[in-house]
N, C-alpha and C. Protein backbone atom coordinates (compact mmCIF):
# COMPACT_ATOMS: atom_id res chain seq x y z
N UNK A 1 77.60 -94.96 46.29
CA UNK A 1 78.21 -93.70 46.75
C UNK A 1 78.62 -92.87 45.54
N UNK A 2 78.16 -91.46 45.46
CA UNK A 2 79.00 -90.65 44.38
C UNK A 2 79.94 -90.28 44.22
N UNK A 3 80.61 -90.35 43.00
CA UNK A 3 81.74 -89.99 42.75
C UNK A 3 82.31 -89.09 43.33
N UNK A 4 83.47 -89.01 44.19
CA UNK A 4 84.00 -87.82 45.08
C UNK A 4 84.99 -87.36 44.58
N UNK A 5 85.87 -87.77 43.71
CA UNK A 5 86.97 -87.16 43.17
C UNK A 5 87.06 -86.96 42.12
N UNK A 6 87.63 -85.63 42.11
CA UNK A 6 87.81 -84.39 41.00
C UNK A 6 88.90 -84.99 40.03
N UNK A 7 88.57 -84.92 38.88
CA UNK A 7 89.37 -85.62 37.83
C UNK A 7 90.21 -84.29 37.43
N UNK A 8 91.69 -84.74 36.63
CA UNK A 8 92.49 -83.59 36.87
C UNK A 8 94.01 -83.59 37.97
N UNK A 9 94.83 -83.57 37.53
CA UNK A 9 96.16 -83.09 38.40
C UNK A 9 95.80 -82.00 39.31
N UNK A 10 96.53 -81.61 40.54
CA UNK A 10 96.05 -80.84 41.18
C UNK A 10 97.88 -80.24 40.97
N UNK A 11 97.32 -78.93 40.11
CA UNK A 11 98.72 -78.13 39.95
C UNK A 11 99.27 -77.91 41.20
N UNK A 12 98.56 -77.08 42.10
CA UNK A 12 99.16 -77.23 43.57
C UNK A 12 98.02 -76.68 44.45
N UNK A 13 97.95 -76.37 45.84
CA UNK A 13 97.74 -76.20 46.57
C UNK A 13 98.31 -75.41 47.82
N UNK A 14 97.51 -74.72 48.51
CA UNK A 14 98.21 -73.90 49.96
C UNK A 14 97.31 -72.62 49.77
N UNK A 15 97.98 -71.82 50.28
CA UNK A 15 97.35 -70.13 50.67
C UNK A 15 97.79 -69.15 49.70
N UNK A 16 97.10 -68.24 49.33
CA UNK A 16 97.48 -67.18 48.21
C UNK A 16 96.51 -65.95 48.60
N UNK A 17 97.00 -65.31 49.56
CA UNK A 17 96.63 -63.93 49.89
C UNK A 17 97.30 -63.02 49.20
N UNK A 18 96.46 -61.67 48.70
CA UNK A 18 96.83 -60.64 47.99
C UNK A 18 96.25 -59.36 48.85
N UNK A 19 96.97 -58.48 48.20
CA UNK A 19 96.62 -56.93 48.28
C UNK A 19 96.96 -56.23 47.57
N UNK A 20 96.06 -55.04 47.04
CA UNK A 20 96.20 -54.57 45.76
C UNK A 20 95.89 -53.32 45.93
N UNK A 21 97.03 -52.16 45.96
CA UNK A 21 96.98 -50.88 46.14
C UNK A 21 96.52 -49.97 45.47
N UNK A 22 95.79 -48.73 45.25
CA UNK A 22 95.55 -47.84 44.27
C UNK A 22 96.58 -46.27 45.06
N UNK A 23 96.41 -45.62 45.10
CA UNK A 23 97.08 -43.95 44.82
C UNK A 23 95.87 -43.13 44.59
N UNK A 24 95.34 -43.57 43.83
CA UNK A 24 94.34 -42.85 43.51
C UNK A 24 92.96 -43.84 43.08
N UNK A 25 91.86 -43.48 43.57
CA UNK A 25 90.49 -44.63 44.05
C UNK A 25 90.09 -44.50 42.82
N UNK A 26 90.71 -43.85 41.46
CA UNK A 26 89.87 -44.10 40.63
C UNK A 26 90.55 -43.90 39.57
N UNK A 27 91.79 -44.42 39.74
CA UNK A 27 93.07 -44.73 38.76
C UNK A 27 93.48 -46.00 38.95
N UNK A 28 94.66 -46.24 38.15
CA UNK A 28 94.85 -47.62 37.97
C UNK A 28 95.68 -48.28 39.17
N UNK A 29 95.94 -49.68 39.18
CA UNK A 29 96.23 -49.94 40.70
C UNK A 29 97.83 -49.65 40.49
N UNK A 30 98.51 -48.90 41.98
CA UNK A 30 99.59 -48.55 41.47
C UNK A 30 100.72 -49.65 42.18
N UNK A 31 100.16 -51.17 42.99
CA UNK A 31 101.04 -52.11 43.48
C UNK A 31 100.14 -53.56 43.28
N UNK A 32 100.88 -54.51 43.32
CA UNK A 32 100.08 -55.53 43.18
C UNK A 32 100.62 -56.86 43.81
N UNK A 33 100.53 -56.71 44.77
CA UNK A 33 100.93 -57.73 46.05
C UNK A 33 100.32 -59.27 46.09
N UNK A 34 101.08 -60.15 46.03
CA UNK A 34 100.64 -61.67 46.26
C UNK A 34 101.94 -62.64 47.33
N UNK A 35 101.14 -63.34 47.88
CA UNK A 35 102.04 -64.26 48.87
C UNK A 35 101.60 -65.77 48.89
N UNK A 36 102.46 -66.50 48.38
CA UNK A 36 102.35 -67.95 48.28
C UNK A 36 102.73 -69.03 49.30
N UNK A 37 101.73 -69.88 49.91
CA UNK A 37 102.42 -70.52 51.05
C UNK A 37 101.88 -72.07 50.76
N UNK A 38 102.64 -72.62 49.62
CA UNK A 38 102.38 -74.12 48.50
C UNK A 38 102.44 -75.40 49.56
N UNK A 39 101.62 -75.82 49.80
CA UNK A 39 101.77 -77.55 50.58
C UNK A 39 102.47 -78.23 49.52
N UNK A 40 101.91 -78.10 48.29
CA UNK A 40 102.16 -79.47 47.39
C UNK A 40 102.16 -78.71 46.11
N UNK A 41 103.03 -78.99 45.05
CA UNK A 41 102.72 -78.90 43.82
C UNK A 41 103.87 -79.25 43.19
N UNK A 42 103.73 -79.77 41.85
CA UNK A 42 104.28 -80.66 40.89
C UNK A 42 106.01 -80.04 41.22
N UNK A 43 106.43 -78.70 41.84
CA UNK A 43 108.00 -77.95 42.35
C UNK A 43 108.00 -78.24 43.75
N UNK A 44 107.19 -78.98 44.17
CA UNK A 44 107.13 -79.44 45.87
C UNK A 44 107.02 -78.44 46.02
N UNK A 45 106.56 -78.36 47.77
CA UNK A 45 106.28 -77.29 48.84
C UNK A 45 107.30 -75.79 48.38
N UNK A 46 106.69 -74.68 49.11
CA UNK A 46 107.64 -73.81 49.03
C UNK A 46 106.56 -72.41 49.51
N UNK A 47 107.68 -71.25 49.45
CA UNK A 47 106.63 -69.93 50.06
C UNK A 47 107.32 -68.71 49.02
N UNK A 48 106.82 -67.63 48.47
CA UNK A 48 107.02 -67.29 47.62
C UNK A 48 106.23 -65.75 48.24
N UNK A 49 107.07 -64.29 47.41
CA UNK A 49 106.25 -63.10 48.20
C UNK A 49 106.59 -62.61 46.83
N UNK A 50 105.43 -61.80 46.42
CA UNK A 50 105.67 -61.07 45.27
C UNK A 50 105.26 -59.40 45.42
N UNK A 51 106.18 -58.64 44.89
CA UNK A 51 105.31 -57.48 44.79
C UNK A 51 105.85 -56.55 43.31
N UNK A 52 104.77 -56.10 42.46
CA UNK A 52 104.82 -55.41 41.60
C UNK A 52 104.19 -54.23 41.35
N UNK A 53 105.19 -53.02 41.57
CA UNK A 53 104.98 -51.95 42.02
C UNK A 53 104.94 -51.13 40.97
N UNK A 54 103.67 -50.02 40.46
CA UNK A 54 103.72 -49.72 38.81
C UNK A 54 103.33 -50.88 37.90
N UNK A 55 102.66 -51.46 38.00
CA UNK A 55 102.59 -52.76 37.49
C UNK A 55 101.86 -52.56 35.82
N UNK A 56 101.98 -50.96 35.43
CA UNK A 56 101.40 -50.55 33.72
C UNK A 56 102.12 -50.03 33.45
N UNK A 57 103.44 -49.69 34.21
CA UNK A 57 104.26 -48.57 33.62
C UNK A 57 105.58 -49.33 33.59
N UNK A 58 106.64 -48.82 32.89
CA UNK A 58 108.08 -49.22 32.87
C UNK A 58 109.16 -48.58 33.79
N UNK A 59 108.02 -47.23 34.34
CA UNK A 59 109.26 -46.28 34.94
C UNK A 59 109.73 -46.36 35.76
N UNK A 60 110.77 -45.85 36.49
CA UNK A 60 111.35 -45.96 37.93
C UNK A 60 111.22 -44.58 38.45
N UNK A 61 111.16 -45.03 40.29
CA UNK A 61 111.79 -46.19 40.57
C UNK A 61 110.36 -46.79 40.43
N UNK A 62 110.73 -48.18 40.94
CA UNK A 62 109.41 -49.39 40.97
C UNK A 62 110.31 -50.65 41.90
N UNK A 63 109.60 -51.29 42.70
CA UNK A 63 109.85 -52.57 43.00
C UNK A 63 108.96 -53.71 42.22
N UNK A 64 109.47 -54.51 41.53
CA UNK A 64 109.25 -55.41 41.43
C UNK A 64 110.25 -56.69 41.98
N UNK A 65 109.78 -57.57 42.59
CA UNK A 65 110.45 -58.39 43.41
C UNK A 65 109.53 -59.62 43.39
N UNK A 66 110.88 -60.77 43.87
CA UNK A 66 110.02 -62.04 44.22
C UNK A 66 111.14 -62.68 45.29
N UNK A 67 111.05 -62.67 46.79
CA UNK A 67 111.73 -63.58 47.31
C UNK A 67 110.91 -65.01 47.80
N UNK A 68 111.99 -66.02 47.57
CA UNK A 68 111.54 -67.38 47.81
C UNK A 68 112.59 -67.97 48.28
N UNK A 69 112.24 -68.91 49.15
CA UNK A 69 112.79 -70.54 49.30
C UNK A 69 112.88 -71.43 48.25
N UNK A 70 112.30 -71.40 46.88
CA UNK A 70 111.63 -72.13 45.96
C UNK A 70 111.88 -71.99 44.79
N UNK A 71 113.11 -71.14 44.26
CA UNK A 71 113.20 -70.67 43.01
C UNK A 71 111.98 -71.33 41.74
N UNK A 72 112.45 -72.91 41.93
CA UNK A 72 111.63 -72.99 40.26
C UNK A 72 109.83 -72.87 40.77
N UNK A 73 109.38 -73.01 42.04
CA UNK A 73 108.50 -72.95 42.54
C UNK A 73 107.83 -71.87 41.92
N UNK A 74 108.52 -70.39 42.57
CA UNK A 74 107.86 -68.92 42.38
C UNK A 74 107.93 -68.71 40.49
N UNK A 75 108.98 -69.54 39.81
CA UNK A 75 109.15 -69.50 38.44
C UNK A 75 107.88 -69.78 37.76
N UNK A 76 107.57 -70.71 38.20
CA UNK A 76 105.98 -71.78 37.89
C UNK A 76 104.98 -71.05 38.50
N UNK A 77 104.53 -70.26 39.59
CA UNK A 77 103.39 -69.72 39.91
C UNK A 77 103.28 -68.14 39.06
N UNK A 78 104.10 -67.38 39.16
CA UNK A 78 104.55 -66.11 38.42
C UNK A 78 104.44 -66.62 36.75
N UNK A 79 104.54 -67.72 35.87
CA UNK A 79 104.51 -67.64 34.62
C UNK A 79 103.01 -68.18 34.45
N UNK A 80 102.87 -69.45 35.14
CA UNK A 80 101.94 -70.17 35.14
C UNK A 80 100.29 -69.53 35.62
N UNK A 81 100.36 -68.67 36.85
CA UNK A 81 99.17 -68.60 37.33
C UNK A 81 99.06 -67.22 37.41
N UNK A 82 99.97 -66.10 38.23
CA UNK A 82 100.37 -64.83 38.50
C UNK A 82 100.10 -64.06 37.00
N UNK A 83 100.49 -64.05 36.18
CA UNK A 83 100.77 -63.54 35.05
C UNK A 83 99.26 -63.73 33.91
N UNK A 84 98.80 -64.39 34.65
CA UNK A 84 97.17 -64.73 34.09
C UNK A 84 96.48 -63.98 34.67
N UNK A 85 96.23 -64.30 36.19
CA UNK A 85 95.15 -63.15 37.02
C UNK A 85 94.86 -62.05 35.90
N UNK A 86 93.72 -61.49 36.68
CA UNK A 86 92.96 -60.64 35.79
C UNK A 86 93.68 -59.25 35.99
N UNK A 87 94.16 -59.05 36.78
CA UNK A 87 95.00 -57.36 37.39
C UNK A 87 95.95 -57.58 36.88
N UNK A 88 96.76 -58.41 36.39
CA UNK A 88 98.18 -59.20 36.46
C UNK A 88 98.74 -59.34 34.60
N UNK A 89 97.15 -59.47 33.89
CA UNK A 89 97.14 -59.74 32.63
C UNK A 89 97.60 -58.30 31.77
N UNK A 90 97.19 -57.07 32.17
CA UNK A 90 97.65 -55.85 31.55
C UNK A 90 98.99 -55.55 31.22
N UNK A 91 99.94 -56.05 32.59
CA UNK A 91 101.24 -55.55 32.91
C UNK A 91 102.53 -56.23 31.99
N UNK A 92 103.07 -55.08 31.46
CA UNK A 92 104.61 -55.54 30.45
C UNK A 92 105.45 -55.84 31.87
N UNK A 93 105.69 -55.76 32.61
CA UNK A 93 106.88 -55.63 33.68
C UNK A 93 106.88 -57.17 34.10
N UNK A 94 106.19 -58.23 33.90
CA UNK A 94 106.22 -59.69 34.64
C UNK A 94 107.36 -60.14 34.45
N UNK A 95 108.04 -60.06 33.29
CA UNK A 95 109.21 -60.64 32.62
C UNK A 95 110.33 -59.77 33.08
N UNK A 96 110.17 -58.67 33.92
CA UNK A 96 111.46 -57.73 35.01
C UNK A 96 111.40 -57.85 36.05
N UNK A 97 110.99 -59.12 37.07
CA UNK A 97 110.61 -59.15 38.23
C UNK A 97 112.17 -59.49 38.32
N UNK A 98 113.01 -59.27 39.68
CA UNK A 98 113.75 -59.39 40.18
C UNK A 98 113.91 -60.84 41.40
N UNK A 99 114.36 -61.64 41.14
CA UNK A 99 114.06 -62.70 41.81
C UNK A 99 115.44 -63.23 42.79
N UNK A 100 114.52 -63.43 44.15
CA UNK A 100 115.94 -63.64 44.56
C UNK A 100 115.89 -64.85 46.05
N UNK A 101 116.45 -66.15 46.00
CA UNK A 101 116.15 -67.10 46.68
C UNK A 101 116.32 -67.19 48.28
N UNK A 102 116.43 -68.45 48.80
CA UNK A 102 117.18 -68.67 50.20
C UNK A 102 116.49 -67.66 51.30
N UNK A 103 114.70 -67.54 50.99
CA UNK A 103 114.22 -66.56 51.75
C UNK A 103 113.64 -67.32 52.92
N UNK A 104 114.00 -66.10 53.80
CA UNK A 104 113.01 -66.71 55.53
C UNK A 104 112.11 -65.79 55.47
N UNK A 105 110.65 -66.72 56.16
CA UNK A 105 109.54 -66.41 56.36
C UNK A 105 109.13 -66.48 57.80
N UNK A 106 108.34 -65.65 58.33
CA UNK A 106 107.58 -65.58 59.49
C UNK A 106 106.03 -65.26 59.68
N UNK A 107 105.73 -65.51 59.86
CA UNK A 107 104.21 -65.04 60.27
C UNK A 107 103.99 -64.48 61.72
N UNK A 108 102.98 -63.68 61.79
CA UNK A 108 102.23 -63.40 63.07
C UNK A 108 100.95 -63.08 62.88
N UNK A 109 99.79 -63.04 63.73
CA UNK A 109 98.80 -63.25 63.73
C UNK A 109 98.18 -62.33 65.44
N UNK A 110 97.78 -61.59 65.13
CA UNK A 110 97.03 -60.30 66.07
C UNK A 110 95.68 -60.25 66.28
N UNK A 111 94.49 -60.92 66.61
CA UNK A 111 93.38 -60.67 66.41
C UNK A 111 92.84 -61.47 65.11
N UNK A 112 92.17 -60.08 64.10
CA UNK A 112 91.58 -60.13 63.17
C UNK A 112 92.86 -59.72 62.37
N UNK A 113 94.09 -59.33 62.47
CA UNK A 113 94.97 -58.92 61.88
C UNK A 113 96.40 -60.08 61.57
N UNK A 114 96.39 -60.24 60.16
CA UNK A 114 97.54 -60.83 60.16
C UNK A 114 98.77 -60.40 59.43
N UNK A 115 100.04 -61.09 59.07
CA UNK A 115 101.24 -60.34 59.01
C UNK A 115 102.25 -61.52 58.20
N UNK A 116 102.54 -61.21 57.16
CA UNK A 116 103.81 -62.02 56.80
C UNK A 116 104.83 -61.63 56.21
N UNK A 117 106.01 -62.22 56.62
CA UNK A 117 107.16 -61.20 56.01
C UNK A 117 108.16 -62.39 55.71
N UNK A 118 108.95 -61.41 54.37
CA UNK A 118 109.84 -62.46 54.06
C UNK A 118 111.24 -61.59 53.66
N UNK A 119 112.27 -62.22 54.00
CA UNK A 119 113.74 -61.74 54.27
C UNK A 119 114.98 -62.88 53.50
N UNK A 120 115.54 -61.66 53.09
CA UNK A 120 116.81 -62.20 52.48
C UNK A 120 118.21 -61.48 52.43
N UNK A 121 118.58 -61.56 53.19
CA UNK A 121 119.66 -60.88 53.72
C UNK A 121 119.01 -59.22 53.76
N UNK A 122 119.13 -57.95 53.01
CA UNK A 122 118.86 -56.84 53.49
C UNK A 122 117.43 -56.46 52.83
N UNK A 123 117.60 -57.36 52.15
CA UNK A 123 115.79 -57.08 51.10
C UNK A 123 114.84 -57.36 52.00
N UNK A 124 113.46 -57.16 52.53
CA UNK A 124 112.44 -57.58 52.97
C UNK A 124 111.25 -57.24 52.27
N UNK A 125 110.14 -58.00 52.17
CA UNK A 125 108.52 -57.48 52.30
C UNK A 125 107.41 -58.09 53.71
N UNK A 126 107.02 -56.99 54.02
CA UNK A 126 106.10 -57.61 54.88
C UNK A 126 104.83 -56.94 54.65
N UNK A 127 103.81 -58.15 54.53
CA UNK A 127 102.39 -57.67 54.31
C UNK A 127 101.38 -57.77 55.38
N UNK A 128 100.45 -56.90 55.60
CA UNK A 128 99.52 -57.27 56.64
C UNK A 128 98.49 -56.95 56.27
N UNK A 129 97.04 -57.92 56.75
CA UNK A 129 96.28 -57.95 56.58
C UNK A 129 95.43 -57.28 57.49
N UNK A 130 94.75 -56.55 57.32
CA UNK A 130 93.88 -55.77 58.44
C UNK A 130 92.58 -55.85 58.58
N UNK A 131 92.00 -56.53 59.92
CA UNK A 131 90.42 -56.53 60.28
C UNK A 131 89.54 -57.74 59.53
N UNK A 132 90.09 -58.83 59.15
CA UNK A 132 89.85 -59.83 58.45
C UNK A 132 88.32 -60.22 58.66
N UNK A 133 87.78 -60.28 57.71
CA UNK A 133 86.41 -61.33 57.57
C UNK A 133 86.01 -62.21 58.17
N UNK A 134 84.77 -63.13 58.23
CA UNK A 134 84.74 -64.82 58.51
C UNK A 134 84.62 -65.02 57.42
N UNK A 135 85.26 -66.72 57.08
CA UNK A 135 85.92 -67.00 56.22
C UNK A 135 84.32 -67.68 55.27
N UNK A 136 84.56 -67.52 53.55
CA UNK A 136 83.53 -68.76 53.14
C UNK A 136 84.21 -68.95 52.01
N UNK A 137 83.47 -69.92 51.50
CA UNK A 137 84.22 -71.12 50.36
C UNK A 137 83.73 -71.06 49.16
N UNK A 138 84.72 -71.20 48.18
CA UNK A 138 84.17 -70.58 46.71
C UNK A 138 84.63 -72.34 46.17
N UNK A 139 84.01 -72.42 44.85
CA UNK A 139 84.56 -73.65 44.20
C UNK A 139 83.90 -72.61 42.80
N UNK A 140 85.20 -72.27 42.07
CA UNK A 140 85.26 -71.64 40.57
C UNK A 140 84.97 -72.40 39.46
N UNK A 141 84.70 -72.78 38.76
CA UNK A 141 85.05 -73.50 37.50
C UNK A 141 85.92 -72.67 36.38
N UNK A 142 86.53 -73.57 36.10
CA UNK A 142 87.56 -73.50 34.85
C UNK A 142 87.34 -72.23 34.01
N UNK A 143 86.12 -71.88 33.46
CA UNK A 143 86.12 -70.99 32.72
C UNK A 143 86.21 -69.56 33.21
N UNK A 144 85.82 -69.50 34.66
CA UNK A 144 85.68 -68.79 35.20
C UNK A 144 87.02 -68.09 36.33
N UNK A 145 87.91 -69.15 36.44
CA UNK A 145 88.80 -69.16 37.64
C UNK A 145 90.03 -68.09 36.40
N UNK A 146 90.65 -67.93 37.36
CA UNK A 146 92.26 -66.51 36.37
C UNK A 146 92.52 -67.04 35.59
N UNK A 147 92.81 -68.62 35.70
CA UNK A 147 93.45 -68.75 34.32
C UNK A 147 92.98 -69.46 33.01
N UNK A 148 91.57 -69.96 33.87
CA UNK A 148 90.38 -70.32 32.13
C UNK A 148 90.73 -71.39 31.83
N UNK A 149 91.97 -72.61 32.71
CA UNK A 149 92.19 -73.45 32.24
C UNK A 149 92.14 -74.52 33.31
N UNK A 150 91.60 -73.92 34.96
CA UNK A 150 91.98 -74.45 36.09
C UNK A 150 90.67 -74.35 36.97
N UNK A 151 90.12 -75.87 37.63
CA UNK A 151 88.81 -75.37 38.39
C UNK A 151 89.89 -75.16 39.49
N UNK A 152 89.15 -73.56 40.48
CA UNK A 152 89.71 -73.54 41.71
C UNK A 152 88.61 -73.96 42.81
N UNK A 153 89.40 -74.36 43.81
CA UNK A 153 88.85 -74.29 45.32
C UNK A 153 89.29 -73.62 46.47
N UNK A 154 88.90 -72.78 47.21
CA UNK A 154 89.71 -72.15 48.35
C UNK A 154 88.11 -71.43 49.38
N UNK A 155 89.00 -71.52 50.37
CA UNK A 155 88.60 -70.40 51.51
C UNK A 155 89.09 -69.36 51.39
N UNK A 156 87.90 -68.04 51.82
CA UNK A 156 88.56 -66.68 51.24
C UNK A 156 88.05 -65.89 52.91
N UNK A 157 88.84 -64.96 52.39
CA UNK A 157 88.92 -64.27 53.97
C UNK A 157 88.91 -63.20 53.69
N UNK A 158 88.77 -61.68 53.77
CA UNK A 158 88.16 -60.48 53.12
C UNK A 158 88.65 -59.63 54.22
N UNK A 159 89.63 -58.32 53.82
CA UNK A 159 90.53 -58.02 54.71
C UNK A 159 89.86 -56.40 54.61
N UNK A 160 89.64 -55.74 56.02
CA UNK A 160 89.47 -54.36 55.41
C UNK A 160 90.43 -52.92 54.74
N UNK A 161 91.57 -53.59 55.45
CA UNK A 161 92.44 -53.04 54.98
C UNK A 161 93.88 -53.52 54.40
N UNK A 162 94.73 -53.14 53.93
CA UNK A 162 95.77 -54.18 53.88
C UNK A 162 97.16 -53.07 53.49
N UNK A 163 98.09 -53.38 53.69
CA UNK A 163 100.04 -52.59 53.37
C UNK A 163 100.80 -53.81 53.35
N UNK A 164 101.65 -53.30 52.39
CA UNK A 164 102.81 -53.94 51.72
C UNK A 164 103.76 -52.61 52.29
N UNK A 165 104.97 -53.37 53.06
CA UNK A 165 106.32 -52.57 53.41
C UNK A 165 107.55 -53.38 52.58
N UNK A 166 107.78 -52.89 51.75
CA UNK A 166 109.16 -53.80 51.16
C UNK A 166 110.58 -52.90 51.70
N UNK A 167 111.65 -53.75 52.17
CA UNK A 167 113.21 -52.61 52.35
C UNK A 167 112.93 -51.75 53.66
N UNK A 168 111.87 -51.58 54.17
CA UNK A 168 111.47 -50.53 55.27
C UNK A 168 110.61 -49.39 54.60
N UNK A 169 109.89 -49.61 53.60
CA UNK A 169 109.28 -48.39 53.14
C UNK A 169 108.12 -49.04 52.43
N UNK A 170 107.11 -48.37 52.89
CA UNK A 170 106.10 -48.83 52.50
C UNK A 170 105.02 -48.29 51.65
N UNK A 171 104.78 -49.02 50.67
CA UNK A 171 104.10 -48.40 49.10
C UNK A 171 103.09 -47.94 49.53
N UNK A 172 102.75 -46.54 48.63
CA UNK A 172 101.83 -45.82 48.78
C UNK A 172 100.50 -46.50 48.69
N UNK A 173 99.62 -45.84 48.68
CA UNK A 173 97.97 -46.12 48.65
C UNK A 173 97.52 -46.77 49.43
N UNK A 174 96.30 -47.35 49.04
CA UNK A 174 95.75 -47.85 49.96
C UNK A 174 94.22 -49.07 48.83
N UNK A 175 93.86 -49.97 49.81
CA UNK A 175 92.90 -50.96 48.92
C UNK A 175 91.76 -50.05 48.70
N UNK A 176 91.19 -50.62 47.72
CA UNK A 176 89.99 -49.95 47.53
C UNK A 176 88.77 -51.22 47.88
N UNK A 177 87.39 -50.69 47.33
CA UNK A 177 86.02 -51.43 47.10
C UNK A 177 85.95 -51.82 45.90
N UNK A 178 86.30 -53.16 45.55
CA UNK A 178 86.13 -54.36 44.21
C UNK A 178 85.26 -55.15 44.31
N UNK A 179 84.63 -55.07 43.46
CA UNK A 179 83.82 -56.62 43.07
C UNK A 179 84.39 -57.65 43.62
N UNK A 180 83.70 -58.63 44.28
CA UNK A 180 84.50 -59.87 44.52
C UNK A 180 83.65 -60.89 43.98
N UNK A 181 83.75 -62.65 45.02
CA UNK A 181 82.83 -63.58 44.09
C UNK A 181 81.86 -63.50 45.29
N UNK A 182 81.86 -62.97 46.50
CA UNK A 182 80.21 -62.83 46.83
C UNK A 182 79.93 -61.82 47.05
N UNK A 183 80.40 -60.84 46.51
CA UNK A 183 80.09 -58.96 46.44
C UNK A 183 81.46 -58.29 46.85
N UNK A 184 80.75 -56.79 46.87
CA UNK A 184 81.67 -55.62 46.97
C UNK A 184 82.63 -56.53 48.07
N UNK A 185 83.64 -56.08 48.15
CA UNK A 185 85.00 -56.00 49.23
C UNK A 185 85.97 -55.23 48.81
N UNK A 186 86.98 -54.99 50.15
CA UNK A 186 88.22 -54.16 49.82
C UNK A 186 89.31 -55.45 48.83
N UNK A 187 89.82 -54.93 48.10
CA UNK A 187 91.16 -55.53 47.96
C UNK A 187 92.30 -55.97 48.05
N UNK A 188 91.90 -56.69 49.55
CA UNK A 188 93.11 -57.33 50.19
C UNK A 188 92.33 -58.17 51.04
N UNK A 189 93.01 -59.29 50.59
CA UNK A 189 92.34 -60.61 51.57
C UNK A 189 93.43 -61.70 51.54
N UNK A 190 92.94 -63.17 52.11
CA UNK A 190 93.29 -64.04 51.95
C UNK A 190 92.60 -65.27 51.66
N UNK A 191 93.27 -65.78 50.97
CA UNK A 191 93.10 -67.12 50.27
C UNK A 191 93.51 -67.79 51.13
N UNK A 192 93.11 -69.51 51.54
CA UNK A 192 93.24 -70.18 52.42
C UNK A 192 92.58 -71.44 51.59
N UNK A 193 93.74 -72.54 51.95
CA UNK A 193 93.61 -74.20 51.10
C UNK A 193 93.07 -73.43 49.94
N UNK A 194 93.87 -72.99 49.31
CA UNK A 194 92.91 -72.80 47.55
C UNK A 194 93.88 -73.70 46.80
N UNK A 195 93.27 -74.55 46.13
CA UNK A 195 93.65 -75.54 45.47
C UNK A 195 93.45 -75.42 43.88
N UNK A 196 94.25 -75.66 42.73
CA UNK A 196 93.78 -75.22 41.43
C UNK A 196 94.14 -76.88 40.96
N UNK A 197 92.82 -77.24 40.23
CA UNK A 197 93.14 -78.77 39.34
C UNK A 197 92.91 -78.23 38.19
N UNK A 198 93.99 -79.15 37.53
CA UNK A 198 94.32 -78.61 35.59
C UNK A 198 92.51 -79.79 35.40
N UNK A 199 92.26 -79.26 34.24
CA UNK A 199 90.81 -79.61 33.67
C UNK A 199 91.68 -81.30 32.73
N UNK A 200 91.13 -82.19 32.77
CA UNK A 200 91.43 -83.18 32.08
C UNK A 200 90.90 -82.97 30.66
């Protein structure tokens, strides 16, 4: 029988859907939305919502935010993995994210449309995914995956549209048409079981 297992720690695992706003379709992105929902990883389980708003500029106003259940959790995905991505790598502002714990999460699910929001006392973000894809399966290698140091695995789901509402107000723009890993798509989808193992 062949070898079936992937040599390597498995940093963690779970869901990592994004959406990634522009203002203008042919300017730089002006939000940069990610949502973490971890089964397992070396900070145990946890759910994590990020959004970085202006994500090239210093100016205000801007949201940048991170609520979690998970403090050292979202600490470790935001230094570790977040801050690598390829959209994620430009931005001075990672190190001003505003972080703030003891968050509740909900989901809902509409169709082809899904929805997650996360709350902490008066702060909120809720993201939704709009008109979703059928799902297919990527397996990255290391050199290739965000952070050049991690093979990934996941199910990806390809959203046609997607909004981020943080506080009750919801960031401008809208996704555009990106390159993806099996062609053009909008920029907002979801990740599903994506799993990242450190390379031995």
């Amino acid at each position: 029988m062949p070898d079936v297992v992937r040599p390597g720690a498995v940093a963690w695992t779970g869901d990592n859907p994004f959406i990634y706003l522009k203002t203008d379709p042919d300017g730089t992105w002006s939000s940069l939305s990610v949502y973490f929902r971890i089964a397992a990883s070396r900070f145990g389980p946890g759910k994590v919502s990020v959004v970085v708003e202006n994500p090239y500029e210093a100016r205000e106003p801007a949201t940048r935010l991170v609520l979690t259940d998970n403090l050292d959790l979202a600490r470790f995905l935001i230094k570790d993995f977040v801050s690598k991505f390829v959209l994620f790598r430009p931005s001075e502002v990672m190190d001003d994210l505003e972080y703030l714990e003891g968050a509740a999460f909900t989901q809902s699910l509409d169709g082809h449309d899904w929805t997650e929001r996360a709350t902490v006392g008066p702060r909120s973000i809720e993201m939704t995914w709009r008109g979703l894809s059928e799902p297919f399966a990527v397996d990255v290698p290391a050199p290739e995956s965000g952070t050049g140091s991690h093979e990934m695995f996941a199910v990806f789901r390809i959203a046609d549209a997607g909004e981020v509402i943080v506080d009750g107000r919801r960031l401008p723009g809208s996704t555009v048409e990106r390159d993806f890993l099996n062609g053009p798509g909008q920029s907002a989808g979801m990740a599903i079981s994506e799993t990242w193992v450190e390379q031995p």
